[in-house]
N, C-alpha and C. Protein backbone atom coordinates (compact mmCIF):
# COMPACT_ATOMS: atom_id res chain seq x y z
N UNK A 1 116.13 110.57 78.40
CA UNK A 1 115.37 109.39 78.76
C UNK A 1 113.93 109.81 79.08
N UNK A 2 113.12 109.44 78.36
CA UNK A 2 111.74 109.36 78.63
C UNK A 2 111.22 108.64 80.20
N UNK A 3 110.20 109.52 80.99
CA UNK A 3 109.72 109.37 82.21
C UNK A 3 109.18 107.69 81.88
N UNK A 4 109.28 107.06 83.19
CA UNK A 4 108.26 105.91 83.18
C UNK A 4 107.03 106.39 84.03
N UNK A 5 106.16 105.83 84.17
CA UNK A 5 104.72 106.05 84.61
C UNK A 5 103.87 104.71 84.61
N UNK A 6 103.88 104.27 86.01
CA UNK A 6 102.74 103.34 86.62
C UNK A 6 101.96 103.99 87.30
N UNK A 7 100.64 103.08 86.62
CA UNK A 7 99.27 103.88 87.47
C UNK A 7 98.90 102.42 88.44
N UNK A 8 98.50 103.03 89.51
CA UNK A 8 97.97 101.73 90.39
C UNK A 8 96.28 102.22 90.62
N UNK A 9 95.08 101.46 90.60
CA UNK A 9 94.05 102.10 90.76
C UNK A 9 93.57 100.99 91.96
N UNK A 10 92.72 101.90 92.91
CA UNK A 10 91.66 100.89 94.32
C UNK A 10 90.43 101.37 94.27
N UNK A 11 89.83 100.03 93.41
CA UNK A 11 88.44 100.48 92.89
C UNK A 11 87.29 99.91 94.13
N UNK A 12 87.84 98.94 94.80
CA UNK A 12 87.38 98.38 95.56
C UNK A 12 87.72 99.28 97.12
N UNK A 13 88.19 99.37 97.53
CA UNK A 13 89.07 100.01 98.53
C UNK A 13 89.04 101.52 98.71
N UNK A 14 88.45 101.64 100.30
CA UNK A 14 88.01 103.57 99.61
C UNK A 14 89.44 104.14 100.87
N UNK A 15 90.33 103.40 101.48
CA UNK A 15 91.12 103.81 102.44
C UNK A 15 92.65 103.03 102.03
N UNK A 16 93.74 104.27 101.82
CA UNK A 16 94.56 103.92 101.83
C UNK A 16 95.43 104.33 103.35
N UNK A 17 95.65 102.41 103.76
CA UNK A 17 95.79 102.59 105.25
C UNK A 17 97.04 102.94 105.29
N UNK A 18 98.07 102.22 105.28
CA UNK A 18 99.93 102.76 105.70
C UNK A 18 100.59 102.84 104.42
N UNK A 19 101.91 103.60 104.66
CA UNK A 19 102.98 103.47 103.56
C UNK A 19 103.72 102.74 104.64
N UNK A 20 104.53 101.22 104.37
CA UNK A 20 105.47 100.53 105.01
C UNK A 20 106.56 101.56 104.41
N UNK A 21 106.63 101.93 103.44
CA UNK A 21 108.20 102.60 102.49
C UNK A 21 107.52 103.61 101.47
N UNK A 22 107.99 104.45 101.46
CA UNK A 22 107.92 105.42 100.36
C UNK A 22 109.76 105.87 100.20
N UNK A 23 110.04 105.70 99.31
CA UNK A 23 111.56 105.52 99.01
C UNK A 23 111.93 106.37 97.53
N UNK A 24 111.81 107.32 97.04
CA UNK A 24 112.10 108.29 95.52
C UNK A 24 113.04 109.36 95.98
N UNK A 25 113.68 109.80 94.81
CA UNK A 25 114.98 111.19 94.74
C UNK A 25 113.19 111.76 95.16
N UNK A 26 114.38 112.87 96.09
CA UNK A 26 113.89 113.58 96.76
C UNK A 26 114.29 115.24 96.06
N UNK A 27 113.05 116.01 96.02
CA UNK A 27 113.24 117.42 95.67
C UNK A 27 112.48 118.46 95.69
N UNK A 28 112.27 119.27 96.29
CA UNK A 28 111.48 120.16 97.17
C UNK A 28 110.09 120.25 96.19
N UNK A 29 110.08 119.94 94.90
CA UNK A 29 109.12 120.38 93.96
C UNK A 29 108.24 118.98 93.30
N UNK A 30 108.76 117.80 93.95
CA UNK A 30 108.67 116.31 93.41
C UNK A 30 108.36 116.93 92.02
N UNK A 31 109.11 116.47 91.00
CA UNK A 31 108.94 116.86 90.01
C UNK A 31 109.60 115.61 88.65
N UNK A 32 110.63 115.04 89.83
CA UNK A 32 111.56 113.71 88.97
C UNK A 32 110.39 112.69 89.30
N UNK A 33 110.76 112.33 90.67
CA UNK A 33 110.14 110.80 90.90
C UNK A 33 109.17 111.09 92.19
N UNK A 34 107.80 110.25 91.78
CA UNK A 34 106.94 110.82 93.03
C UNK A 34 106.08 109.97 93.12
N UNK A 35 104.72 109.83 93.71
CA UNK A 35 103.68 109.28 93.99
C UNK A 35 102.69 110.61 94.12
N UNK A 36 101.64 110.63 93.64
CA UNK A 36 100.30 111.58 93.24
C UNK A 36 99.44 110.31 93.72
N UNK A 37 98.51 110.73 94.71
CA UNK A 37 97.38 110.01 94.72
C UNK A 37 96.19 111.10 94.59
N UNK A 38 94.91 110.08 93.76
CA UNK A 38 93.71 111.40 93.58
C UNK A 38 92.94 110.55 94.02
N UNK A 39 91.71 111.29 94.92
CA UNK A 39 90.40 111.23 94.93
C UNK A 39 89.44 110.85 94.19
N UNK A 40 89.35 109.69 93.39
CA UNK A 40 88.89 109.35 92.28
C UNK A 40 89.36 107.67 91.65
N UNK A 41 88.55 107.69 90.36
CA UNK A 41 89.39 106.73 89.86
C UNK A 41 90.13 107.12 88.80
N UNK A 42 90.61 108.34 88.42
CA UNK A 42 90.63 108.90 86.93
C UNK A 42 92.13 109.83 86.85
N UNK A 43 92.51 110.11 86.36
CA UNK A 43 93.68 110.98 86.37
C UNK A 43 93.18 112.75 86.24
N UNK A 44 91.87 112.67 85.98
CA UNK A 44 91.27 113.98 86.44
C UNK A 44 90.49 114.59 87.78
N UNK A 45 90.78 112.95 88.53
CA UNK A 45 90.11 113.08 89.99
C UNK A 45 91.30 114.38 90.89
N UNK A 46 90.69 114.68 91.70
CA UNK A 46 91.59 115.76 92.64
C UNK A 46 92.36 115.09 93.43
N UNK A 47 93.50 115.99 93.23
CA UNK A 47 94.71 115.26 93.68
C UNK A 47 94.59 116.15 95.06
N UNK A 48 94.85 115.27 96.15
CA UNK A 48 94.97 114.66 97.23
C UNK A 48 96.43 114.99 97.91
N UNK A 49 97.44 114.36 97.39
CA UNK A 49 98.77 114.91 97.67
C UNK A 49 99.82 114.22 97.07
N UNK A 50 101.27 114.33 96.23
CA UNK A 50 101.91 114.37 96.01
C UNK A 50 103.11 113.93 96.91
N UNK A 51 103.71 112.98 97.01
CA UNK A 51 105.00 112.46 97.59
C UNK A 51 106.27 112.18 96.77
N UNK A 52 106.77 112.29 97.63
CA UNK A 52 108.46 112.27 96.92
C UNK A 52 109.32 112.27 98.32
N UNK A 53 110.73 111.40 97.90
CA UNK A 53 111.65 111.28 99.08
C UNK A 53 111.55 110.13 100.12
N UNK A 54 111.58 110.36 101.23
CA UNK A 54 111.03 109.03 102.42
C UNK A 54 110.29 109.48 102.85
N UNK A 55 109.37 110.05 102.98
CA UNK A 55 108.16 110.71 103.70
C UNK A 55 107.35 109.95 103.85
N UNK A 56 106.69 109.27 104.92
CA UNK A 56 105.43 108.42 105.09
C UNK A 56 104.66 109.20 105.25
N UNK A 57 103.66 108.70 104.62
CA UNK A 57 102.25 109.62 104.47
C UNK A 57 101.50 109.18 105.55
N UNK A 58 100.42 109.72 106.50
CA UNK A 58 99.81 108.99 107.08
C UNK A 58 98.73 108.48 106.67
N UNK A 59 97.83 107.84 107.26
CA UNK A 59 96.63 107.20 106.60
C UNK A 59 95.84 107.79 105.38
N UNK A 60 95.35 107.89 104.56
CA UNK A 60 94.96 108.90 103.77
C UNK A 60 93.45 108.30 102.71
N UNK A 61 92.46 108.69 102.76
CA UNK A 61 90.90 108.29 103.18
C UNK A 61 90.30 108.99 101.87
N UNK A 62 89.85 108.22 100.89
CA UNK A 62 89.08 109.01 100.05
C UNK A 62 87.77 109.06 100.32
N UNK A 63 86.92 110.36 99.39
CA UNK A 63 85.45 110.64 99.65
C UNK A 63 84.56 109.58 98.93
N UNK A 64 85.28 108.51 98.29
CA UNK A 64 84.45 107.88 97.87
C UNK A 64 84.69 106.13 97.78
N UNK A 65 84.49 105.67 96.82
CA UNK A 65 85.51 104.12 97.07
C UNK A 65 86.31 103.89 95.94
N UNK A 66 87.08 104.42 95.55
CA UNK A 66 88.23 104.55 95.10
C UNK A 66 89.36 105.60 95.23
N UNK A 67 90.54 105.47 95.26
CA UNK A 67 91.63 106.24 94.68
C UNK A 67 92.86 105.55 93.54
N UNK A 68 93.07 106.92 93.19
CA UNK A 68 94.07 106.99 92.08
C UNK A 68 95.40 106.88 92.34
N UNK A 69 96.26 106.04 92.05
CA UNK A 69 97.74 106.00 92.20
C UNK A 69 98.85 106.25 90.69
N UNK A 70 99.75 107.57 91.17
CA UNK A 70 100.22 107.35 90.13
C UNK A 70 101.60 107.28 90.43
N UNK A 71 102.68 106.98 89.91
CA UNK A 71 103.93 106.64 90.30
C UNK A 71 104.43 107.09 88.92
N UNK A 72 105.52 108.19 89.35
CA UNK A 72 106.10 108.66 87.99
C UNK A 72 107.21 108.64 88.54
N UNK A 73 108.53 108.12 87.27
CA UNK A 73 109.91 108.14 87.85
C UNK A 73 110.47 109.01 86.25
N UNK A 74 111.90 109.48 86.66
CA UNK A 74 112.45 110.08 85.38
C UNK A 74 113.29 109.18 85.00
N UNK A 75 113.41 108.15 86.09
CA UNK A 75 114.46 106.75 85.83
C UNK A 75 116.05 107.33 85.29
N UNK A 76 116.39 108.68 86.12
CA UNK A 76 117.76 109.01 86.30
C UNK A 76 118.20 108.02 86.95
N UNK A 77 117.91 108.22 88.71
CA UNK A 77 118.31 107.49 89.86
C UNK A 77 117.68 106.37 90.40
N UNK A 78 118.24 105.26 90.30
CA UNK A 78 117.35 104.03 91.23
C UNK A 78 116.76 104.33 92.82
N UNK A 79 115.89 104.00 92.99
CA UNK A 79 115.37 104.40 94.37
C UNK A 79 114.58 103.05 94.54
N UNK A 80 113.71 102.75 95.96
CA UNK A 80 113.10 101.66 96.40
C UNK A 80 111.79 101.62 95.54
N UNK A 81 111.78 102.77 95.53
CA UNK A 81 109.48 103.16 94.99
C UNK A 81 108.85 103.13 96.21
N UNK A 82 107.69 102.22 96.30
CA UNK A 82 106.69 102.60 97.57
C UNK A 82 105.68 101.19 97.43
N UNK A 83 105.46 101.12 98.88
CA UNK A 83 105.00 99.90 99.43
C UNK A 83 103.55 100.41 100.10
N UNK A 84 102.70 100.21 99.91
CA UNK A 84 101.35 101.00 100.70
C UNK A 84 100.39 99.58 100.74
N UNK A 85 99.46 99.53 101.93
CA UNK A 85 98.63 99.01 102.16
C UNK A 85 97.11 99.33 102.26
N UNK A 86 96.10 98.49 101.84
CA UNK A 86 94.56 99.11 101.78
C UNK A 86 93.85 98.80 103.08
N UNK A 87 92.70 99.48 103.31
CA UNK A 87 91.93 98.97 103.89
C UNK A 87 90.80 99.43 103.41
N UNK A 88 89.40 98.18 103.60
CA UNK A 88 88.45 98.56 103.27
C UNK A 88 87.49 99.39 104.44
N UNK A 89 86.75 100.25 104.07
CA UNK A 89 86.10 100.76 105.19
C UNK A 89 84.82 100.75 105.50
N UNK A 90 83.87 100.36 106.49
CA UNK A 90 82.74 100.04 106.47
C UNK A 90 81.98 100.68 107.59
N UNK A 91 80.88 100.68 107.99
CA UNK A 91 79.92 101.20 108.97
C UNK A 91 80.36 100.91 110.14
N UNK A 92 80.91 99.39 110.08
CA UNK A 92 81.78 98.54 110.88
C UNK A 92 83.06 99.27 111.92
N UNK A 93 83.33 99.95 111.08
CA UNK A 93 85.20 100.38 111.04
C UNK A 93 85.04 101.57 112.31
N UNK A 94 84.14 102.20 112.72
CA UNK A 94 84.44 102.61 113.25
C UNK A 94 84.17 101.89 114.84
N UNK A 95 84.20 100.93 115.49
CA UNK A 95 83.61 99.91 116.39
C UNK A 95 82.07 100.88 117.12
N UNK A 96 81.14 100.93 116.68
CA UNK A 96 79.98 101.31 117.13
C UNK A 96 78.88 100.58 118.07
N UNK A 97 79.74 98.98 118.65
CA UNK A 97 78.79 98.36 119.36
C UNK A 97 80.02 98.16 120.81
N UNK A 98 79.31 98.45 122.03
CA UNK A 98 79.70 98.78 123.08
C UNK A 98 79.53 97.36 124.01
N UNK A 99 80.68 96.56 124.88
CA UNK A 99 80.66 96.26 125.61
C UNK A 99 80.82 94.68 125.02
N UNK A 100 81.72 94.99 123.92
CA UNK A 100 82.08 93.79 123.29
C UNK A 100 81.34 93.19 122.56
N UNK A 101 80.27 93.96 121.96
CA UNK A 101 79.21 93.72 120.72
C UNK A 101 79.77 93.19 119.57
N UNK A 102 79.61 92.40 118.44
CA UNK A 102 79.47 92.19 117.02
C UNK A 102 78.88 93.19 116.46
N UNK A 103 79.73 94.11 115.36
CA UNK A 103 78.88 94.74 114.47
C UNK A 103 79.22 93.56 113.13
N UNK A 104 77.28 93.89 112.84
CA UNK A 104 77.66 93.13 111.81
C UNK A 104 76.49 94.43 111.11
N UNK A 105 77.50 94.39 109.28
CA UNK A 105 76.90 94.87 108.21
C UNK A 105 75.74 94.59 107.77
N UNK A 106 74.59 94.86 107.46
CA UNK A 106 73.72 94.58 107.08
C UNK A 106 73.31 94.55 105.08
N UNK A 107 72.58 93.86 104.76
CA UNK A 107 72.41 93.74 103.71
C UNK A 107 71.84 94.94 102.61
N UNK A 108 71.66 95.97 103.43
CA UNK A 108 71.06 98.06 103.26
C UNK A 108 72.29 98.55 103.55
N UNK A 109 73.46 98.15 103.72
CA UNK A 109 74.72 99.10 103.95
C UNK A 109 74.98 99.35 105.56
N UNK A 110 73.41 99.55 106.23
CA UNK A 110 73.88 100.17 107.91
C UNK A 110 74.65 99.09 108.55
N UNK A 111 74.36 98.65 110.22
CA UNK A 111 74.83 98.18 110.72
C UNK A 111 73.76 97.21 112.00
N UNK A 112 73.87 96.30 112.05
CA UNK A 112 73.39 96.03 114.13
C UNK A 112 74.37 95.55 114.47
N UNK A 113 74.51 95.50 116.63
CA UNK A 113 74.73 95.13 117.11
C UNK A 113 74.61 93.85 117.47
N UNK A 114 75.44 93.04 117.30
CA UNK A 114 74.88 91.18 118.47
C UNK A 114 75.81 91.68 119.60
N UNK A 115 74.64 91.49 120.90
CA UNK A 115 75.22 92.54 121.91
C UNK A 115 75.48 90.83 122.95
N UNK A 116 76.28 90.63 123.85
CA UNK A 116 76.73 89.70 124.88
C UNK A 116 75.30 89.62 125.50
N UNK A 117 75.25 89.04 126.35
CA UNK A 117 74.24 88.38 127.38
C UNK A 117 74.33 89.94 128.20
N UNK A 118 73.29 90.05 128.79
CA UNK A 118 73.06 91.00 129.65
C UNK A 118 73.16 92.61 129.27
N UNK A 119 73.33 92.76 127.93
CA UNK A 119 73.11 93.85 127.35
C UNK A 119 72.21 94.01 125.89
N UNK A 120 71.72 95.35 125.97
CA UNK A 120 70.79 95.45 125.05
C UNK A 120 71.14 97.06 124.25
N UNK A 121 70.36 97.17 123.67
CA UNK A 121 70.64 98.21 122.60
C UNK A 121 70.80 98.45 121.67
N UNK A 122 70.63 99.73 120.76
CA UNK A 122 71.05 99.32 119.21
C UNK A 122 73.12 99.37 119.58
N UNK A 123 73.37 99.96 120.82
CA UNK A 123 74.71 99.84 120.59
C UNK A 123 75.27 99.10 121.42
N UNK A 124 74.30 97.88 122.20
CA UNK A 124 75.14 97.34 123.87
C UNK A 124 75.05 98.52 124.61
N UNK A 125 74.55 98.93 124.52
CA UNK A 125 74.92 100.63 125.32
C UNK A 125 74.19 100.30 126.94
N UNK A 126 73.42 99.63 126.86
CA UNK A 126 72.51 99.25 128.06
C UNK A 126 72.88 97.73 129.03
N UNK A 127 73.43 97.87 130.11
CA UNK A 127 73.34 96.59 130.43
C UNK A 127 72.38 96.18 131.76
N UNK A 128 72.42 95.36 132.63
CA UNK A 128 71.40 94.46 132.99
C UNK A 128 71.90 95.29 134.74
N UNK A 129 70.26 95.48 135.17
CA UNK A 129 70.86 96.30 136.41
C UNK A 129 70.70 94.93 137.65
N UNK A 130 71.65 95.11 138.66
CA UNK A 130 71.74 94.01 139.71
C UNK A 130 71.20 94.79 140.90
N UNK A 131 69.99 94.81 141.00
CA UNK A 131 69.99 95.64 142.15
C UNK A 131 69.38 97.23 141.76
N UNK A 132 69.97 97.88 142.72
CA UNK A 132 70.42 99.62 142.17
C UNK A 132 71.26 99.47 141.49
N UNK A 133 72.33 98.99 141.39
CA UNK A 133 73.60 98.98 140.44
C UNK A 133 73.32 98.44 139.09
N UNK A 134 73.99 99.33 138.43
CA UNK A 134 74.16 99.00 136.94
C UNK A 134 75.25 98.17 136.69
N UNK A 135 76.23 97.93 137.58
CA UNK A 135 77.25 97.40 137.47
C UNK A 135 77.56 96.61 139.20
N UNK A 136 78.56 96.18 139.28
CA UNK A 136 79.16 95.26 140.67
C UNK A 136 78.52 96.40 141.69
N UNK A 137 78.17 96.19 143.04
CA UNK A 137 78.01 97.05 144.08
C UNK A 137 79.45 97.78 144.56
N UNK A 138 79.40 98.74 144.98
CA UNK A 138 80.40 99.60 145.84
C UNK A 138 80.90 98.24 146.67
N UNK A 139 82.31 98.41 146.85
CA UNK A 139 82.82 96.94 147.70
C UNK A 139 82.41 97.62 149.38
N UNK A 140 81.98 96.83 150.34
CA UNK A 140 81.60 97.23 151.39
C UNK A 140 83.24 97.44 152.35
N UNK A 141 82.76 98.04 153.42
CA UNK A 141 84.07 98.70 154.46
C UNK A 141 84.49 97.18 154.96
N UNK A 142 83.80 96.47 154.99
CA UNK A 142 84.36 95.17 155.98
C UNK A 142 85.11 94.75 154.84
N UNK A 143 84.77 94.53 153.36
CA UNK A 143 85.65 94.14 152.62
C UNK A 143 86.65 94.48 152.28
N UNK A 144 86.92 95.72 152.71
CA UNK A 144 88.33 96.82 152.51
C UNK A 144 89.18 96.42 153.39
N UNK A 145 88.40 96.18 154.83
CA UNK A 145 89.58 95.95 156.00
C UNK A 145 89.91 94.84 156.61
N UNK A 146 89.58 93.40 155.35
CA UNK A 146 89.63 92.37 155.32
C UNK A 146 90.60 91.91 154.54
N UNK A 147 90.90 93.25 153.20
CA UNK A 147 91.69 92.73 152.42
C UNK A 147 91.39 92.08 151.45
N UNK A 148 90.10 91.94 151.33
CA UNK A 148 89.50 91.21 149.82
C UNK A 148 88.98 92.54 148.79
């Protein structure tokens, strides 16, 4: 019996976020039934890593905005195959605005902050001083032994 072979490609998508299932005969050499993902969009992009068996992969992040999926079975044994989810990744993704900021993308690729009331910065990083305090005052001793 001749191998089957599905290619899945994420041309859009530079992060492949979870495997819900990775489900193939399992064999120390994946060599029957597997999943190859590459770094690329091409079947000559660098391969990345090789699965076979139940093994969840963890998150797995290409250098660019795509990867390669390939799914090869020898279609001896029925198995589940594999269930994976994308995510796209952006300037955004890593949360870079502080104190409950909006990052929003900009139309150049970078990023700003829309920072809440009382903070400023390119990251919220700064907020509004009351006093000496940058934040609530030290609670006073009468308020400790008052119970508030």
């Amino acid at each position: 019996m001749s191998p089957m072979v599905w290619l899945c490609r994420s041309l859009i998508f530079d992060s492949l976020d979870r495997f819900a299932m990775l489900s193939t005969e399992f064999d120390y050499m994946c060599q029957y039934d597997y999943l190859e993902i590459r770094d690329g969009d091409n079947i000559d992009a660098k391969v990345i890593k090789r699965f076979c068996g139940n093994e969840r992969p963890l998150p797995i992040r290409s250098s660019g905005n795509s990867l390669h999926l390939l799914f090869q079975s020898d279609g001896s044994k029925n198995f589940d195959g594999f269930y994976a989810t994308f995510e796209e990744l952006t300037v955004c993704s890593s949360s870079p605005c502080y104190h409950d900021g909006t990052c929003i993308v900009t139309n150049t690729g970078s990023y700003k902050c829309a920072c809440l009331a009382g903070y400023t910065g390119k990251h919220c990083e700064n907020g509004e001083f009351h006093g000496q305090y940058q934040e609530k005052p030290p609670v006073s001793n009468t308020e400790v032994n008052s119970g508030l």
